[in-house]
C-alpha atoms as a PDB file:
ATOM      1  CA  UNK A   1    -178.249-171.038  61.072  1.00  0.00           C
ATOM      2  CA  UNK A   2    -177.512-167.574  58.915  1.00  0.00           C
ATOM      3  CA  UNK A   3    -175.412-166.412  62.029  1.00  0.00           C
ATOM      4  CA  UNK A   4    -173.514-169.820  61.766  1.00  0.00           C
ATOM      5  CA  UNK A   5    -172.391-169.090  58.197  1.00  0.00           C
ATOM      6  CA  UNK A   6    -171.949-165.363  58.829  1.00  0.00           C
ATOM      7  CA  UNK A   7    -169.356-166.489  61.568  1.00  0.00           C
ATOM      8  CA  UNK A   8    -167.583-169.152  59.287  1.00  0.00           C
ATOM      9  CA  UNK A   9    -167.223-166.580  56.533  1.00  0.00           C
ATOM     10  CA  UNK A  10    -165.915-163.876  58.835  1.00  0.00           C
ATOM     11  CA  UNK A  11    -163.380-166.785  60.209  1.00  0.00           C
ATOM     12  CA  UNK A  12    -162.349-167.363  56.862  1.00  0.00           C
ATOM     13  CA  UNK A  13    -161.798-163.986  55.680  1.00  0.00           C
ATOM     14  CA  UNK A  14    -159.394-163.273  58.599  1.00  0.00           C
ATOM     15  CA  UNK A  15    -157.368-166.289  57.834  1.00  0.00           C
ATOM     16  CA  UNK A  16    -157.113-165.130  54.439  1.00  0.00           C
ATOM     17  CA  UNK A  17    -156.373-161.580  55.690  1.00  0.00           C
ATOM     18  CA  UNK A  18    -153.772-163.259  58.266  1.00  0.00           C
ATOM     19  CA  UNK A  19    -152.404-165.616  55.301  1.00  0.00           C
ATOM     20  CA  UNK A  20    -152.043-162.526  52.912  1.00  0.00           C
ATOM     21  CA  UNK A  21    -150.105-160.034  55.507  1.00  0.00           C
ATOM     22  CA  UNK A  22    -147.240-163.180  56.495  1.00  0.00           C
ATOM     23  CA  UNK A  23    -147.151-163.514  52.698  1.00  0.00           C
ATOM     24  CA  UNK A  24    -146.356-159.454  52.494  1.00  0.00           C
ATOM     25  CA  UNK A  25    -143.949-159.150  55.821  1.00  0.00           C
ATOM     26  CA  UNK A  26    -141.935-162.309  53.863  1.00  0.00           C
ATOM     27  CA  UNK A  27    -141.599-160.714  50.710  1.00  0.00           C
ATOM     28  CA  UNK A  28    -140.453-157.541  52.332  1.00  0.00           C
ATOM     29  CA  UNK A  29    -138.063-159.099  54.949  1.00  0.00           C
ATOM     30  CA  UNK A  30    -136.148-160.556  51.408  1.00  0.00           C
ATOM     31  CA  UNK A  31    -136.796-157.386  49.337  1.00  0.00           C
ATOM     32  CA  UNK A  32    -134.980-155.689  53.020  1.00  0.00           C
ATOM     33  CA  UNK A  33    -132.428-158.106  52.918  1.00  0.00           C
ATOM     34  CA  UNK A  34    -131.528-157.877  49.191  1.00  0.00           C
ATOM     35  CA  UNK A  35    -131.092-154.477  49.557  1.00  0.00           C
ATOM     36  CA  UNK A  36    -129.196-154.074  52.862  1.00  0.00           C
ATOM     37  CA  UNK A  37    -126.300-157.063  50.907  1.00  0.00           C
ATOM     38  CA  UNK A  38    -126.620-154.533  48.318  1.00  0.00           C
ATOM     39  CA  UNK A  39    -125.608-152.107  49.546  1.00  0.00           C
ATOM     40  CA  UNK A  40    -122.776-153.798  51.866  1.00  0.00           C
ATOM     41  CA  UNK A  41    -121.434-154.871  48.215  1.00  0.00           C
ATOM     42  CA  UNK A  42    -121.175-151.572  46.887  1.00  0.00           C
ATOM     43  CA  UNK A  43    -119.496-150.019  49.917  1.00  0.00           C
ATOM     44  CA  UNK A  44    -116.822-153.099  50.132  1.00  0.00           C
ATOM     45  CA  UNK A  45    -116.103-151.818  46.517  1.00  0.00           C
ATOM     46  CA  UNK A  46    -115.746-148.502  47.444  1.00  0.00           C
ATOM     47  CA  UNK A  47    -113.684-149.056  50.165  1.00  0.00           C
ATOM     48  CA  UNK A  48    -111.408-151.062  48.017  1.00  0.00           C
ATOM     49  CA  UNK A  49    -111.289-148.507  45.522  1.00  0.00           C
ATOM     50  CA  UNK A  50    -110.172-145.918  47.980  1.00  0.00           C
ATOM     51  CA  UNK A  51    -107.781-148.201  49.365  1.00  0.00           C
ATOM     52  CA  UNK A  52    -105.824-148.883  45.607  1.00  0.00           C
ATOM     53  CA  UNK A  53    -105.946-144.915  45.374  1.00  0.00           C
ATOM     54  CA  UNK A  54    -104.434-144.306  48.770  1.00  0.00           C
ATOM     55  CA  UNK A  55    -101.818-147.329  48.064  1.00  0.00           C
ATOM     56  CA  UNK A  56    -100.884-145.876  44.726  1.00  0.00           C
ATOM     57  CA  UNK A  57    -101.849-142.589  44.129  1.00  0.00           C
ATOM     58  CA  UNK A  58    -103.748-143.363  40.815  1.00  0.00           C
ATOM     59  CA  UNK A  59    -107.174-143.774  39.631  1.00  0.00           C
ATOM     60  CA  UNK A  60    -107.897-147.498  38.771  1.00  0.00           C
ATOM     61  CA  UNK A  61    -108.535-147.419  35.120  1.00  0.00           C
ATOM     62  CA  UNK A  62    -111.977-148.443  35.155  1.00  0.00           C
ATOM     63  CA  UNK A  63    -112.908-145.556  37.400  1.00  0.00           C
ATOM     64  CA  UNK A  64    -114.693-143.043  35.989  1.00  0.00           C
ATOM     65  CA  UNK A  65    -116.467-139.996  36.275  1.00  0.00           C
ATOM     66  CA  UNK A  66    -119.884-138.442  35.030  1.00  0.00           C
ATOM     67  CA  UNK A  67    -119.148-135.013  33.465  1.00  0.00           C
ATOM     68  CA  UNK A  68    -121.911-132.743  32.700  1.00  0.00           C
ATOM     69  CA  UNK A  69    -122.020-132.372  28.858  1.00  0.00           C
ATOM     70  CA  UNK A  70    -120.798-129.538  27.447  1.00  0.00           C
ATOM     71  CA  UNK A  71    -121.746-129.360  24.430  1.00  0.00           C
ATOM     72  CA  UNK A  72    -125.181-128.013  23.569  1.00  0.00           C
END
């Protein structure tokens, strides 16, 4: 009987354990894809911001740039 349990506990631990690591690999998969669309976003920006400065020869007007402070 004790060996009975023993194997119905062990059973249910790895389904647990099983249940718990497709949980994880989901959550990452999204986090992975989140990121990677991102990403894509920010370079499709970029690109179109290099793009306006090759067609015009200006800075757009909300570009800007981070300058170390000078003043101490």
């Amino acid at each position: 009987m004790p060996l009975v349990k023993a194997e119905r506990l062990k059973a249910r631990a790895q389904e647990r354990l099983t249940n718990k690591l497709a949980a994880t690999k989901r959550i990452a998969e999204e986090k992975r894809a989140n990121a990677e669309a991102s990403l894509n976003e920010k370079a499709v920006k970029t690109s179109e911001r290099a793009d306006y400065i090759r067609r015009t020869g200006h800075l757009p007007s909300t570009f800007s740039f981070k300058l170390p402070s000078l003043c101490w």
